[in-house]
Protein backbone atom coordinates (compact mmCIF):
# COMPACT_ATOMS: atom_id res chain seq x y z
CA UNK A 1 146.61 150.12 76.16
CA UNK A 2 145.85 153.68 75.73
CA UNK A 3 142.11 152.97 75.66
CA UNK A 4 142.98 150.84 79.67
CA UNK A 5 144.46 154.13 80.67
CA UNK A 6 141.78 156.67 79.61
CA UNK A 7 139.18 154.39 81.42
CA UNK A 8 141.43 154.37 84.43
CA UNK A 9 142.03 157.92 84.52
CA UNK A 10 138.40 159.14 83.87
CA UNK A 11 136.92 156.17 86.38
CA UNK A 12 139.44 157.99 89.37
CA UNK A 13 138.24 161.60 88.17
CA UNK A 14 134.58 160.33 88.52
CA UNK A 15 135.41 158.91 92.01
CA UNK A 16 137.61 162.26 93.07
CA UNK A 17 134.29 164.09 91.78
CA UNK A 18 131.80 162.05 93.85
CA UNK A 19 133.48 162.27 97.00
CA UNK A 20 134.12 165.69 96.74
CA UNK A 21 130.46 166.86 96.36
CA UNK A 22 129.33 165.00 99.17
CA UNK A 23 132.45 166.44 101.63
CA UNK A 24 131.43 169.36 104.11
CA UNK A 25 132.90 172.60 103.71
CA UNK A 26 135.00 173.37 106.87
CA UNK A 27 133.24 176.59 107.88
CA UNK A 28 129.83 174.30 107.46
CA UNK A 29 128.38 174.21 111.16
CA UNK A 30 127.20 170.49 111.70
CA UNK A 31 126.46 171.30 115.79
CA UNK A 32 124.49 174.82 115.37
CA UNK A 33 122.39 175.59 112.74
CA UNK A 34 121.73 178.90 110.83
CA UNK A 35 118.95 181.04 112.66
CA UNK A 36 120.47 179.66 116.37
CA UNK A 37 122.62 180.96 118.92
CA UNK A 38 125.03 178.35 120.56
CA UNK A 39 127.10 178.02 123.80
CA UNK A 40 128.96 175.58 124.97
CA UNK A 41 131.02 174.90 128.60
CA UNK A 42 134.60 174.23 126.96
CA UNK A 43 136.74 176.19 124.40
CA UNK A 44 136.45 175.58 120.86
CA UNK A 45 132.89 174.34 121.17
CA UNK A 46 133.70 171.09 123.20
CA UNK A 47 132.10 169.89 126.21
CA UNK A 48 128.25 170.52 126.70
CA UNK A 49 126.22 172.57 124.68
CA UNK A 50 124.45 174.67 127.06
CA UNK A 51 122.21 176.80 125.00
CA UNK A 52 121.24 176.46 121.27
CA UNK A 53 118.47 179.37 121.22
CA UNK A 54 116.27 181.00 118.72
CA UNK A 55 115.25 183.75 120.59
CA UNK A 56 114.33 187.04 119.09
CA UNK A 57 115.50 190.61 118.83
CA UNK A 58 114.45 192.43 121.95
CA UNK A 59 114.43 189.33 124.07
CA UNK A 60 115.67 190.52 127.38
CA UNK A 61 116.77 186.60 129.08
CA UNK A 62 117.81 183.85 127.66
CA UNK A 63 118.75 182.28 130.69
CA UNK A 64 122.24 179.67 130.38
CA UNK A 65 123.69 177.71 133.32
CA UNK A 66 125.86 180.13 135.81
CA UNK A 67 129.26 180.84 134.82
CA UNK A 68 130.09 178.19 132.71
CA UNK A 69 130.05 179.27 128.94
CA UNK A 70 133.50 179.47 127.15
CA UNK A 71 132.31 179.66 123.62
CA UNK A 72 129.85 180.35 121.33
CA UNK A 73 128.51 180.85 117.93
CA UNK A 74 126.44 183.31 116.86
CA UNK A 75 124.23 182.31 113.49
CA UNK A 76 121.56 184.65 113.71
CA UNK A 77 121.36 188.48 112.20
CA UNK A 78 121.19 189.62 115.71
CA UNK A 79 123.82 190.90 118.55
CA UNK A 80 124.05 189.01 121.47
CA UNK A 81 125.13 190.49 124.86
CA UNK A 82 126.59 188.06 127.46
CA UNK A 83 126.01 189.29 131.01
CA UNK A 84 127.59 188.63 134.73
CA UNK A 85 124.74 188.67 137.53
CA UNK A 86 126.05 191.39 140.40
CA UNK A 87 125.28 193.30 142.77
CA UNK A 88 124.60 195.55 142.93
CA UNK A 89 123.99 195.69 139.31
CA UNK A 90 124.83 193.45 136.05
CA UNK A 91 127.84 193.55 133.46
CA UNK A 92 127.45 193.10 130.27
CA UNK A 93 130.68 190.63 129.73
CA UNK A 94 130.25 190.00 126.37
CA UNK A 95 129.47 190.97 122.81
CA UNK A 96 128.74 188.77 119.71
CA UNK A 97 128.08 190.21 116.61
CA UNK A 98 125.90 188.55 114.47
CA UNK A 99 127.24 185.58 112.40
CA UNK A 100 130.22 185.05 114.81
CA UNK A 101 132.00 181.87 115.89
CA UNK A 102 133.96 183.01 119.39
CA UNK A 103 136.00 179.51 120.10
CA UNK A 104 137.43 181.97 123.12
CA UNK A 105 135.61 184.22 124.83
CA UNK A 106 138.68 186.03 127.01
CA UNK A 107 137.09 187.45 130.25
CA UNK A 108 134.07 186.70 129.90
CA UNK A 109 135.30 183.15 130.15
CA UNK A 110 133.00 181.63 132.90
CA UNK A 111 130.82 184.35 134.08
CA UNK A 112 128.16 184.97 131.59
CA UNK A 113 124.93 184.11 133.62
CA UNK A 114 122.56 184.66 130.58
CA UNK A 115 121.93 187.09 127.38
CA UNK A 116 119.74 189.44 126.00
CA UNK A 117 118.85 190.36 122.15
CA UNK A 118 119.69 193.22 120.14
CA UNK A 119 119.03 194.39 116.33
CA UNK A 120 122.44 193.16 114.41
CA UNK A 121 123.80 197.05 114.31
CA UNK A 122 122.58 197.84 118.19
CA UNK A 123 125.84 197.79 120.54
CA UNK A 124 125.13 195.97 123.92
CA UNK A 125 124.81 198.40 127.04
């Protein structure tokens, strides 16, 4: 009897083992991948992805759809700087640090028409 219940116990510690190695962490990103830059047209990353970008530091337009984005996430060691199209000159709307998940983006909600690159500790301006 004893010998029933150590099998039992060590065959559901086995199985609790298995199937938590192959779970994903919950901060594991499954829809942007380290190195990218991600935006998508609803909160919380739902809706359409709109840009999933490896640009580089110094990269002065990664263009995005007009006014849509409302989040993003930010997997790369460099800043990101949303900006509004105006006239008569551009606003920089937003700022994403590097390795940043923004699942609201406040006022910049909507008017980011596309970004530029900066080194990880350069501000956006």
């Amino acid at each position: 009897m004893r010998r029933q219940a150590f099998k039992a116990l060590a065959a559901l510690a086995l199985g609790t083992l298995i199937l938590g190695a192959t779970q994903v962490p919950a901060y594991a990103d499954t829809d942007c991948e380290s190195g990218h830059f991600c935006a998508w047209d609803g909160a919380n990353y739902s809706g359409n992805k709109v840009i999933d970008s490896t640009a580089a530091f110094g990269t002065t337009n990664v263009d995005v759809p007009d006014n849509v984005v409302s989040s993003v996430k930010n997997l790369t060691g460099n800043r990101w700087c949303g900006v509004n199209n105006g006239f008569p000159g551009d606003d920089t709307v937003l700022n994403v640090a590097p390795n940043t998940r923004l699942g609201s983006i406040g006022g910049a909600d909507n008017k980011i028409d596309h970004f530029y690159v900066r080194g990880g500790n350069w501000g956006c301006s």
